[in-house]
Protein backbone atom coordinates (compact mmCIF):
# COMPACT_ATOMS: atom_id res chain seq x y z
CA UNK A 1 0.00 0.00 0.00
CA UNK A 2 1.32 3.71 -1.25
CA UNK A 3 2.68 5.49 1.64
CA UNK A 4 1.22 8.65 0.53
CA UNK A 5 -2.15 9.53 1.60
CA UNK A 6 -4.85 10.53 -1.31
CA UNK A 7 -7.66 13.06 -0.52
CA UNK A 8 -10.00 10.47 0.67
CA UNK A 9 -8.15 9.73 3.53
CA UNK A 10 -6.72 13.46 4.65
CA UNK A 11 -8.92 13.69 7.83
CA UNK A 12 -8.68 10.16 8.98
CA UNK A 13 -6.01 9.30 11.57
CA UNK A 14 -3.70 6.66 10.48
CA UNK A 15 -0.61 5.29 11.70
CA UNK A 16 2.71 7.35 9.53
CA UNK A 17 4.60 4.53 7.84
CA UNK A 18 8.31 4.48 9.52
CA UNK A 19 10.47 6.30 7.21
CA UNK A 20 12.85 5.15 5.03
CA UNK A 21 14.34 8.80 3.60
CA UNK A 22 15.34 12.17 5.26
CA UNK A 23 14.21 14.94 3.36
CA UNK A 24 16.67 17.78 4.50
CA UNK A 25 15.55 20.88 2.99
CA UNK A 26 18.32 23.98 3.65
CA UNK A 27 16.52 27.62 3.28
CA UNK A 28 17.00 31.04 3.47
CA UNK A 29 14.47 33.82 2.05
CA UNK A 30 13.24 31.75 -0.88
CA UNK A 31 9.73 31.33 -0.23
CA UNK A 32 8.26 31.20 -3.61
CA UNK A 33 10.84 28.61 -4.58
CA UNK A 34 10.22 26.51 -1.07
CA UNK A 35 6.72 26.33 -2.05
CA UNK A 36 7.43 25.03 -5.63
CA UNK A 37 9.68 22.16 -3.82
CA UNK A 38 7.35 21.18 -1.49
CA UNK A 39 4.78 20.73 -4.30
CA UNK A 40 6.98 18.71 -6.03
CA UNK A 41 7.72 16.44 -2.36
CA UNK A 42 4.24 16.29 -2.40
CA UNK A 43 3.93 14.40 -5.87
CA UNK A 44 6.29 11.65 -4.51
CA UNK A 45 4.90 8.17 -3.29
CA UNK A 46 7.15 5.56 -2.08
CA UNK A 47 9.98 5.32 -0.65
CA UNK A 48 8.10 6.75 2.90
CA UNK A 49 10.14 9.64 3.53
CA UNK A 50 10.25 12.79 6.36
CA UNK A 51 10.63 16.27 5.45
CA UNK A 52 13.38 18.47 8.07
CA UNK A 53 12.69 22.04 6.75
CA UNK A 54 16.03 24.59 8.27
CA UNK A 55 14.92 27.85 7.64
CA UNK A 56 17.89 30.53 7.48
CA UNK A 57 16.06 33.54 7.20
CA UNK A 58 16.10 36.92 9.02
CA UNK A 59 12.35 36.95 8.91
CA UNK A 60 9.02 35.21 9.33
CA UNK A 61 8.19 35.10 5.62
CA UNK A 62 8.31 31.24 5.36
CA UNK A 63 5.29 31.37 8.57
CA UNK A 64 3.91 33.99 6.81
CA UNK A 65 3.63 33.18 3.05
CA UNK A 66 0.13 30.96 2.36
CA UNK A 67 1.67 29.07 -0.42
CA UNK A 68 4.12 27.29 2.09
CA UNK A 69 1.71 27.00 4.35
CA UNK A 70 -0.62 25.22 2.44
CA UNK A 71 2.13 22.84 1.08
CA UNK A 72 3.06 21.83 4.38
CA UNK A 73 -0.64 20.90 5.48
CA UNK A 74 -0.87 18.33 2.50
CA UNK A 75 2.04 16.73 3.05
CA UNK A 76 1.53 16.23 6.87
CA UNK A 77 -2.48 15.19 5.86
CA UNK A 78 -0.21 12.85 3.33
CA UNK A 79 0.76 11.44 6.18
CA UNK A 80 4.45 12.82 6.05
CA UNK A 81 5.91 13.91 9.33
CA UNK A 82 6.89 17.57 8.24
CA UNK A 83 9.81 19.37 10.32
CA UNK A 84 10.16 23.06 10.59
CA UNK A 85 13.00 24.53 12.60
CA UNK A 86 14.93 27.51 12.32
CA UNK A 87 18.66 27.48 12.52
CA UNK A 88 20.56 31.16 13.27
CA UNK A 89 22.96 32.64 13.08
CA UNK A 90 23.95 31.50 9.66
CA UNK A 91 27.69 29.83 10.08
CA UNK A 92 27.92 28.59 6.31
CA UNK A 93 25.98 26.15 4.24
CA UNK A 94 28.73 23.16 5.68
CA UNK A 95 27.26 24.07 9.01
CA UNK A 96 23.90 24.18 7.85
CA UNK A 97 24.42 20.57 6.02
CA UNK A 98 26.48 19.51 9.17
CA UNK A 99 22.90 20.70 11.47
CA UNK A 100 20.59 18.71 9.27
CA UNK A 101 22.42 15.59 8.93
CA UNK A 102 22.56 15.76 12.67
CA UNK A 103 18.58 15.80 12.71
CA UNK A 104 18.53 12.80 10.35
CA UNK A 105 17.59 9.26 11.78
CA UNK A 106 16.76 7.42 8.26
CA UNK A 107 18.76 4.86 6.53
CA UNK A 108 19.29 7.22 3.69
CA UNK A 109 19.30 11.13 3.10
CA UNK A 110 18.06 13.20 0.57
CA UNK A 111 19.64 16.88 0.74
CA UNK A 112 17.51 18.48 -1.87
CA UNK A 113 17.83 22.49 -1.93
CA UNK A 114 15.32 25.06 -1.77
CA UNK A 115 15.46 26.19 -5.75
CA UNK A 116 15.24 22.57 -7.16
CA UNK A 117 11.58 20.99 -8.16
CA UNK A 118 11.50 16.78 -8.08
CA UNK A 119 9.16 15.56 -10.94
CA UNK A 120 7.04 13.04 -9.45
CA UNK A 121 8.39 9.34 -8.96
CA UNK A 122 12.07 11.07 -8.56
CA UNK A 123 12.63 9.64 -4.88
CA UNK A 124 11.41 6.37 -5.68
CA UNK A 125 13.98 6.51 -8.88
CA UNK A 126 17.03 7.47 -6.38
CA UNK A 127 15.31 4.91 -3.72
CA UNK A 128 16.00 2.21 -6.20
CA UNK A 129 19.03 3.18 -8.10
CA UNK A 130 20.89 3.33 -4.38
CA UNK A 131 19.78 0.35 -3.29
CA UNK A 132 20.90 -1.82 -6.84
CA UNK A 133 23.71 -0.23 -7.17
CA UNK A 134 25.19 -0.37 -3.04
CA UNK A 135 26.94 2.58 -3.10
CA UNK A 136 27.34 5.93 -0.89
CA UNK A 137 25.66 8.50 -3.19
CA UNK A 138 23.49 8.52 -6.10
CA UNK A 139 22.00 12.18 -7.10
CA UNK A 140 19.82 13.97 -10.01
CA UNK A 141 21.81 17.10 -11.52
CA UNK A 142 19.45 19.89 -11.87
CA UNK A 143 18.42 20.67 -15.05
CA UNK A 144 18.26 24.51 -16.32
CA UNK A 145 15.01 24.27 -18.78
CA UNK A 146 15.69 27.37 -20.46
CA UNK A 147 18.53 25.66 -21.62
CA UNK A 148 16.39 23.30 -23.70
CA UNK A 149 17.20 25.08 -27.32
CA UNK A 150 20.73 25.51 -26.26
CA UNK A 151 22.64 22.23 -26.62
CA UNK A 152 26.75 21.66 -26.04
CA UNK A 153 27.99 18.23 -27.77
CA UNK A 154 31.49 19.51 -26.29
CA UNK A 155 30.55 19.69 -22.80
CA UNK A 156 28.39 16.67 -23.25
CA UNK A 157 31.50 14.59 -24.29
CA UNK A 158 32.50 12.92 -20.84
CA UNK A 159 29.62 11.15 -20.49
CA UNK A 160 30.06 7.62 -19.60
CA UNK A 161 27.98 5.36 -17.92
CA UNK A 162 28.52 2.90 -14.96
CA UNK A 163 28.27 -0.33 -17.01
CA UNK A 164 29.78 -2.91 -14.46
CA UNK A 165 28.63 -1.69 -11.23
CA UNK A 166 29.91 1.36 -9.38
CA UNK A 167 32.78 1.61 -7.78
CA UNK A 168 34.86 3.55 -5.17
CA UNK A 169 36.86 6.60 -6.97
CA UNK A 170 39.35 9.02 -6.07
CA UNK A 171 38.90 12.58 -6.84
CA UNK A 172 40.69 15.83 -6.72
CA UNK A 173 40.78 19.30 -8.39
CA UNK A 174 43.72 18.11 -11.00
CA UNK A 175 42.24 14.04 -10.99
CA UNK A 176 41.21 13.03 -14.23
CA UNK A 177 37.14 12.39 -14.17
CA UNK A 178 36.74 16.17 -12.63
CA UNK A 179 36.09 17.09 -16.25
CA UNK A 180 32.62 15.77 -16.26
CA UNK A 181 31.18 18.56 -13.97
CA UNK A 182 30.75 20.04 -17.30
CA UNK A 183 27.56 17.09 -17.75
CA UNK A 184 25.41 19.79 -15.40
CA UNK A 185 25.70 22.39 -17.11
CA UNK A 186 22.90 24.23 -18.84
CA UNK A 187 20.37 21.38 -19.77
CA UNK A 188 23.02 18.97 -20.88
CA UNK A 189 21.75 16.12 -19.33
CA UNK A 190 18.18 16.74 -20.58
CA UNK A 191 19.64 16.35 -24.15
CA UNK A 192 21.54 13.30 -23.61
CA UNK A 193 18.73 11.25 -22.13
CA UNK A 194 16.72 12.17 -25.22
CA UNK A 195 19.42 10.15 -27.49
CA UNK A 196 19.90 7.48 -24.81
CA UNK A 197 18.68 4.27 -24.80
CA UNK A 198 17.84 3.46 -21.12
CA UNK A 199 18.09 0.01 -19.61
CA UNK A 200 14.40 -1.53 -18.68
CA UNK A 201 14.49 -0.47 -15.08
CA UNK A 202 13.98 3.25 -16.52
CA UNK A 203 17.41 4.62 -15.37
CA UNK A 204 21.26 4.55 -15.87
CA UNK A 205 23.78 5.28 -13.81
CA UNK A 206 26.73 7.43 -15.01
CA UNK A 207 30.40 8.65 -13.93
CA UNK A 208 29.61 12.34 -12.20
CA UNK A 209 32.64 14.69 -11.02
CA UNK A 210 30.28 15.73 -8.34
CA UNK A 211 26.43 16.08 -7.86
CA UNK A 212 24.78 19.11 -6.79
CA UNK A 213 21.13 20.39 -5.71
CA UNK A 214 19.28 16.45 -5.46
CA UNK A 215 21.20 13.76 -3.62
CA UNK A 216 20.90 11.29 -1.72
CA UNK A 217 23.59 9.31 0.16
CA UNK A 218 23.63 6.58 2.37
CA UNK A 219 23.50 8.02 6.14
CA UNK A 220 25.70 5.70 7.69
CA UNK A 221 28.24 6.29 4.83
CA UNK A 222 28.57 9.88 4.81
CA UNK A 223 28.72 10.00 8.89
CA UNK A 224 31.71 7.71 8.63
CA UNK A 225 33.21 9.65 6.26
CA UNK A 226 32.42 12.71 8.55
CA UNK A 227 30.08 14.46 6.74
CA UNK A 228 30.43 18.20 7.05
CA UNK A 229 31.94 18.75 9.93
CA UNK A 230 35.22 20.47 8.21
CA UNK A 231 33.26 23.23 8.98
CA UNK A 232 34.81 23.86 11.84
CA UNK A 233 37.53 24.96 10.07
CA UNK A 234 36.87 26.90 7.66
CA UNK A 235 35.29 30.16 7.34
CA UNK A 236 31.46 30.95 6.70
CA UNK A 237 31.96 32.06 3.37
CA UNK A 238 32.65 28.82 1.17
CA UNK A 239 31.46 27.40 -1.80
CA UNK A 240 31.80 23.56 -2.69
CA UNK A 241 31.09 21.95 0.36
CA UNK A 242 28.80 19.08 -1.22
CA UNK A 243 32.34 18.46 -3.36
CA UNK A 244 34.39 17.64 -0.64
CA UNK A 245 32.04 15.93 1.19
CA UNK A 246 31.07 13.53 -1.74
CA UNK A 247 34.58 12.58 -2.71
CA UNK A 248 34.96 10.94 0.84
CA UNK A 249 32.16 9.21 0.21
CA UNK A 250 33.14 8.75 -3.61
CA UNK A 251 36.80 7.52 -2.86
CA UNK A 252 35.19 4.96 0.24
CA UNK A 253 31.72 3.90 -1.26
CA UNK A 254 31.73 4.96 -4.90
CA UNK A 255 29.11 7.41 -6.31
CA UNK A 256 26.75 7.99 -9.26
CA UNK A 257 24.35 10.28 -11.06
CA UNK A 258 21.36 9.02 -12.30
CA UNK A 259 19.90 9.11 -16.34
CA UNK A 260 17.42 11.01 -16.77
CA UNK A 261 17.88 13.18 -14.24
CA UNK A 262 14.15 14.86 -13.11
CA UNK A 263 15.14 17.63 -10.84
CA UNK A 264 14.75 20.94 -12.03
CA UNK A 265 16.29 23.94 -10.90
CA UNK A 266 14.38 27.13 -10.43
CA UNK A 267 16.92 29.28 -11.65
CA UNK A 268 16.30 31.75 -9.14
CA UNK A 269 19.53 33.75 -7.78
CA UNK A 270 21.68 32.41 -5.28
CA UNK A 271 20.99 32.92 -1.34
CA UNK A 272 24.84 32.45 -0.82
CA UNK A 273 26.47 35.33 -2.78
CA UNK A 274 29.87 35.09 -0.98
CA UNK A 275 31.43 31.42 -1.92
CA UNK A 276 35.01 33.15 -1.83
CA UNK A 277 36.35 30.34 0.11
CA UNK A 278 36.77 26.67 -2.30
CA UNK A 279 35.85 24.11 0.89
CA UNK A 280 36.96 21.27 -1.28
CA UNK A 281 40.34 23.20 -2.20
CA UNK A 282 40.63 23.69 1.92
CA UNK A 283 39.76 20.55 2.42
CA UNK A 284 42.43 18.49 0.76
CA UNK A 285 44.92 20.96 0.53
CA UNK A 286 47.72 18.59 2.01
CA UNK A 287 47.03 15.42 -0.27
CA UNK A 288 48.78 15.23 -3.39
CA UNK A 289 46.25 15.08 -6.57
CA UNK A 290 45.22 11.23 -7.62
C-alpha cells in the first residue's frame, strides 16, 4: 500500500509509515521557490520519507507566506511527518548541512535544496538506483530548462555510464574524471537522455565529477566519512562543500548520477552570494592530486 495519503483519507487518523528517507531541505528567504519544492515532495509516493525544513532567514516570511503553508498541510495530511525549525545565526551552508544531517535518523538522506523541483516518482527513482547499485551517493543534476534550445555536444562529451557496477573513486581538483562537472551544465543532461537508450528499469547510472542540488547518500556512509563537519575549520563564506564531502564518500563507497535526471532547478539567484572560500580546495589541501 502507497505510503502517501490521497484526498480520501486526509482527515482520517492513520498510523505514519516508519520512514525510510530524510528529506533535509536547507533555506533562506526563498519562499516562492520553497513552495514550488514542497509541491513537487508532495507528488512523490514511495519510498516513505520525512521532510526536516532549516529555515535561514532573518524573517518570518516562510510562517507567513500561504503558499508554504498550504504545502506543508498536505504533506503532513499525506501522512508525512513535516519538520520546521529555524537554525541562526547562519555559520555557512557546511554548518547548515552539518545541522541537518545531525537531525537525520533514516537509513538514507536526501539533501535536496530550496530552488530545485522533483518531478514526481524522482525519490522512488534514487530509492532504487541506491539500493541496486550499493553505493554511498546517487544524485539527479538539476536541469536549467531554459537551456532546452541551447545544446553543447562539447561539454556533453565525458559522459560515460557505470556499465559494471559502481565503484569507489578518487577525486581531486587536478584528478582526471573532474572534467565531467561540465555534464550539469545548462540542460546537458536533458539532451543526452533524449538520445539514450535506457536500460528496462527506466534509469542509468553514469560517472559524475560531483552532484549538486538532489542527492541522496547513504547516512551511515557519509557519517563515517564525517560528513560536514570540516566546517569547523573553515570560514562561513565557502562554496563547494557538497564536493568535498562527496569525494569521501566517492573515494570509500563509490558514487553515481542518475539518467534522466528529473530535478529541475528554479533558476532563481543564489541565497549564498559570498562562496570566496573553495571548501573542497581547503579541504584536501595537504594530499597530493590522484
Amino acid at each position: 500500500m502507497p505510503s502517501r495519503r490521497t484526498a480520501r483519507d486526509w482527515a482520517r487518523s492513520a498510523e505514519r509509515a516508519r520512514p525510510v528517507v530524510d528529506v533535509l531541505l536547507p533555506t533562506s528567504g526563498r519562499v516562492a521557490e520553497l513552495a514550488v519544492v514542497l509541491a513537487g515532495l508532495a507528488a512523490q509516493d514511495d519510498p516513505p520519507f520525512r521532510i526536516i525544513v532549516s529555515d535561514q532567514s532573518d524573517d518570518h516570511a516562510m510562517a507567513d507566506t500561504p503558499a508554504v503553508q498550504a504545502m506543508l498541510r498536505v504533506l503532513r495530511a499525506q501522512g508525512r511527518d513535516v519538520r520546521v525549525l529555524q537554525h541562526l545565526p547562519r555559520r555557512g551552508i557546511a554548518e547548515h548541512r552539518a545541522f541537518l544531517l545531525e537531525q537525520a535518523t533514516a537509513e538514507y538522506v536526501l539533501f535536496l535544496d530550496d530552488d530545485v523541483w522533483p518531478e514526481p516518482g524522482l525519490l522512488a527513482t534514487l530509492h532504487r538506483a541506491i539500493e541496486e547499485l550499493g553505493c554511498g551517493l546517487v544524485g539527479s543534476a538539476q536541469q536549467g530548462l531554459s537551456y532546452l534550445e541551447d545544446v553543447r555536444p562539447h561539454e556533453q562529451a565525458p559522459f560515460t555510464a557505470w556499465s559494471e557496477g559502481v565503484r569507489p573513486e578518487r577525486l581531486r581538483k587536478d584528478s582526471p574524471g573532474t572534467e565531467r562537472w561540465t555534464l550539469h551544465n545548462a540542460a546537458n543532461l536533458t539532451h543526452i537522455a533524449a538520445r539514450t537508450e535506457l536500460p528496462e528499469e527506466g534509469w542509468l547510472p553514469y560517472r559524475v565529477a560531483w552532484l549538486a542540488g538532489c542527492v541522496l547518500y547513504r547516512r551511515s556512509a557519509l557519517e563515517e566519512v564525517g560528513g560536514f563537519d570540516f566546517w569547523r575549520d573553515l570560514p562561513a563564506t565557502i562554496g563547494g562543500e557538497d564536493v568535498a564531502a562527496q569525494w569521501k564518500v566517492m573515494e570509500r563507497f563509490g558514487g553515481a548520477g542518475v539518467l534522466p535526471s528529473g530535478a529541475v532547478h528554479l533558476e532563481a539567484p543564489t541565497s549564498i552570494p559570498d562562496r570566496s572560500v573553495d571548501a573542497a580546495a581547503a579541504v584536501f589541501a595537504h594530499e597530493t592530486a590522484g
